[in-house]
Protein backbone atom coordinates (compact mmCIF):
# COMPACT_ATOMS: atom_id res chain seq x y z
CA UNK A 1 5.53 -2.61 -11.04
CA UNK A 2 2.83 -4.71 -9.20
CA UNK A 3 1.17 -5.25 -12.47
CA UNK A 4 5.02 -6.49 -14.00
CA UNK A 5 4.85 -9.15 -10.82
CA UNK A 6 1.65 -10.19 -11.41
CA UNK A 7 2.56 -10.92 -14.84
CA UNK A 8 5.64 -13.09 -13.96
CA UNK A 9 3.00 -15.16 -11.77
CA UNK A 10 2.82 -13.62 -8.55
CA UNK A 11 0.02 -12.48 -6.83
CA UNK A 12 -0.78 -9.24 -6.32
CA UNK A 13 -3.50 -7.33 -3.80
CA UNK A 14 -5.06 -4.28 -5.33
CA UNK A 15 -5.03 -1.22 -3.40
CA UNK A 16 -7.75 -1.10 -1.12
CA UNK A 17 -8.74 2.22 -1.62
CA UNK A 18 -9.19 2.00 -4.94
CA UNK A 19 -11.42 -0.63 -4.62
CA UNK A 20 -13.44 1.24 -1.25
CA UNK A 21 -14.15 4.25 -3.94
CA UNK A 22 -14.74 2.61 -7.40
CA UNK A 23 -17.51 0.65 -4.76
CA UNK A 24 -18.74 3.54 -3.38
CA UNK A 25 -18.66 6.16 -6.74
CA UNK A 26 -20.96 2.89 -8.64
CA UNK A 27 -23.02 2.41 -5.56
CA UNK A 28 -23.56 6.16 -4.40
CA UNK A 29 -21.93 5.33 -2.00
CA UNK A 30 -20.53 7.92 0.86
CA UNK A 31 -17.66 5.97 2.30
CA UNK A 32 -15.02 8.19 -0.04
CA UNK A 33 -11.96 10.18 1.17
CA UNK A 34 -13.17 13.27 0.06
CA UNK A 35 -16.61 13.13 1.31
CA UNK A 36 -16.22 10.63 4.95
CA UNK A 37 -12.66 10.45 5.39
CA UNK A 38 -12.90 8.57 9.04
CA UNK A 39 -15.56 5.90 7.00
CA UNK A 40 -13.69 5.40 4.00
CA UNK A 41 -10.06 4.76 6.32
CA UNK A 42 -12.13 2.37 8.84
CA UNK A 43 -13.56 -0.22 5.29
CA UNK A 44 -9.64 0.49 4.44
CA UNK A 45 -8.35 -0.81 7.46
CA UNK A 46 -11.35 -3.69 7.09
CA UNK A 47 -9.99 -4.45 3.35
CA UNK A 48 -6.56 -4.78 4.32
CA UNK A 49 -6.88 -7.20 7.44
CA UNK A 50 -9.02 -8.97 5.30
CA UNK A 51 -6.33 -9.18 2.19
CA UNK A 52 -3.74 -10.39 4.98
CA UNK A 53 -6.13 -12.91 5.79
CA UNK A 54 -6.75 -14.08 2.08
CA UNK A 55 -2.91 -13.87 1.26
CA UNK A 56 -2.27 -17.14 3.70
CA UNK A 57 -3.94 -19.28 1.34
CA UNK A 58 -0.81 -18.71 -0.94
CA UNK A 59 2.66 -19.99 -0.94
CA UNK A 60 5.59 -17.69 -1.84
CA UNK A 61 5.20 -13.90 -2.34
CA UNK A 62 1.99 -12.15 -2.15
CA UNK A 63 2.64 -8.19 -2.75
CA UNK A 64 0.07 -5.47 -1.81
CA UNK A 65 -0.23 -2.05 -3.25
CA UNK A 66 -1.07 -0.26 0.24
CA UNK A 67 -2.16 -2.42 3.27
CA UNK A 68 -2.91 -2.16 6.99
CA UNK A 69 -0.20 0.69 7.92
CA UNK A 70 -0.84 3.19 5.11
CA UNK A 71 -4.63 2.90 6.49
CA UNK A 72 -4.41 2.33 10.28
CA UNK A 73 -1.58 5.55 9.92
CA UNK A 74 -4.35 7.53 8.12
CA UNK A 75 -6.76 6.80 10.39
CA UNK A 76 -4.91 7.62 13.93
CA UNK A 77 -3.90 11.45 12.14
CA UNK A 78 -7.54 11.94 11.06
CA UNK A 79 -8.81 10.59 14.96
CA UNK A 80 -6.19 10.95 17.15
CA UNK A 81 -6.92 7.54 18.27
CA UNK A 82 -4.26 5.02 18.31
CA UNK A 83 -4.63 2.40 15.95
CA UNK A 84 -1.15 1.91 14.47
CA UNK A 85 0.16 -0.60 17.61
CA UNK A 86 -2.90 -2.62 17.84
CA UNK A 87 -3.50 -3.59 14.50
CA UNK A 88 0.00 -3.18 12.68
CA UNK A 89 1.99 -5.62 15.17
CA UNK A 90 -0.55 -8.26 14.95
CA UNK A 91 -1.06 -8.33 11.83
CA UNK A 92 2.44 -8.44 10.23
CA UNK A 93 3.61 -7.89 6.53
CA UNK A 94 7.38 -9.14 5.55
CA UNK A 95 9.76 -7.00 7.76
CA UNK A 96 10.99 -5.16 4.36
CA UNK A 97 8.29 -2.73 2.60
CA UNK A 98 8.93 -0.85 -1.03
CA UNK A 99 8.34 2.38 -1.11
CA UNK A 100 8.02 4.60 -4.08
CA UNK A 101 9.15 8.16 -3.32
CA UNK A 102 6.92 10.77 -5.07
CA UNK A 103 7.72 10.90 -8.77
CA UNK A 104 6.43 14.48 -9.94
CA UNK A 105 7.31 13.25 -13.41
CA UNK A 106 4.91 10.46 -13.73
CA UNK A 107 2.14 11.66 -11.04
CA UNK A 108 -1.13 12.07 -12.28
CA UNK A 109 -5.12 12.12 -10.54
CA UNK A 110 -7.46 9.97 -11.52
CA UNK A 111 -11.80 9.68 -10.52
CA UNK A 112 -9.86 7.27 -7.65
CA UNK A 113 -7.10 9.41 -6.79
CA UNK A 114 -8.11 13.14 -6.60
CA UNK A 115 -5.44 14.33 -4.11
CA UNK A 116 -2.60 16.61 -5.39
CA UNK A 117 1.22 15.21 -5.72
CA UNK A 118 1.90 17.59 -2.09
CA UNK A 119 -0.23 15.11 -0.01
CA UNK A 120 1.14 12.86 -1.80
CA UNK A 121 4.31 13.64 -0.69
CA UNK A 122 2.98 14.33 2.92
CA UNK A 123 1.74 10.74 2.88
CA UNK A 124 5.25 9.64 1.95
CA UNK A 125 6.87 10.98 4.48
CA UNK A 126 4.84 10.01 7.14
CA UNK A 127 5.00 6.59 6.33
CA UNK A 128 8.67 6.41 6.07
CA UNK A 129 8.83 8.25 9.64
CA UNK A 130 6.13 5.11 10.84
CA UNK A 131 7.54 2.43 9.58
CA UNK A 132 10.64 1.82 11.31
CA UNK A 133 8.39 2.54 14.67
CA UNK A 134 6.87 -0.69 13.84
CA UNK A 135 10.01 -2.41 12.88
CA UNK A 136 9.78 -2.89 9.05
CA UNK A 137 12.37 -1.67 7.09
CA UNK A 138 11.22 0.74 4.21
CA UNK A 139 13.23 0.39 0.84
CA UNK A 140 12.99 3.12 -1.09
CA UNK A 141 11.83 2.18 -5.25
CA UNK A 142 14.71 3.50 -7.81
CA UNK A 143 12.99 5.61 -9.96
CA UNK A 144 13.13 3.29 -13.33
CA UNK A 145 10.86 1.21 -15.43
CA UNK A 146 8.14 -1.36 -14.02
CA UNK A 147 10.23 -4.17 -15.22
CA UNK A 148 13.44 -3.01 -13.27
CA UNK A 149 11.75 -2.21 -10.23
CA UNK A 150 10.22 -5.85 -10.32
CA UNK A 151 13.37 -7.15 -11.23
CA UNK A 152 15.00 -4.59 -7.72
CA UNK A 153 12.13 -6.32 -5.49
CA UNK A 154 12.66 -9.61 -6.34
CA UNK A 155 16.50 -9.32 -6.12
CA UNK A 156 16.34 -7.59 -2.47
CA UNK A 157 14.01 -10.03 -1.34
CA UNK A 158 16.34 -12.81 -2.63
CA UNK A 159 14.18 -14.49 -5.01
CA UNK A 160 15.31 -17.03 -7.39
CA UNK A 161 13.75 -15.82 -9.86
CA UNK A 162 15.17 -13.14 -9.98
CA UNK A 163 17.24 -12.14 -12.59
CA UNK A 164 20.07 -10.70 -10.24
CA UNK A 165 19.85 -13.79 -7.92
């Protein structure tokens, strides 16, 4: 889906934990969920306030696969420390965030993404309990093509370019 909005000119900000382990598997790097969880969660929560940042510089929609809460929520359950209310209501994303609800179907692992589909799903639902505690409103993806999804994004958020607006 983010790739289908990128393509109809919007821009898009990679996942950052993607881009924390393809870093760290080509460098040798340690900082990987599997191997430093805490590490790898704190250059997440780095990458996304910094991806906020960078988004300002743009006009219009800016969408982000992952962000501050998904990282800041991962890292207060693997400390115990609070990090959710500092960093998530300063640093604010638009009040409505997509979800995509685990899709057994299409789920697969990757060198990037070695967890299984159930913390996947664990994941999920702890993020859908979270976000209304920091007053977004979590939409939940219809499970359809890229293109409809897009076109379900951009309608919701009342874009004009959308072709349901």
């Amino acid at each position: 889906m983010l790739a289908e909005l990128h393509a109809r000119g919007y821009p898009v900000t990679e996942e950052p934990g993607r881009r924390i382990i393809a870093e760290e598997l080509a460098s040798g790097g340690n900082a990987l969920p599997w191997a430093d969880l805490v590490a790898f969660l704190r250059r997440a929560v780095a990458l996304a306030l910094r991806d906020r940042e960078m988004a300002e510089a743009h006009s219009g929609w800016v969408f982000f696969d992952r962000g501050l809460v998904d990282a800041a929520s991962a890292l207060e359950v693997a400390t115990g420390e609070p990090y959710l209310q500092s960093l998530c209501l300063a640093d604010r994303y638009h009040r409505r965030v997509f979800m995509t609800p685990p899709w057994p179907e299409i789920y697969v692992t990757d060198p990037e993404r070695r967890h299984g589909l159930e913390a996947a799903v664990v994941e999920y639902h702890r993020l859908i309990e979270t976000l209304p505690k920091l007053d977004y409103e979590p939409i939940i993806l219809p499970k359809t093509s890229p293109s409809a999804r897009a076109d379900f994004v951009l309608a919701t958020l009342g874009d004009p370019a959308s072709p349901d607006a």
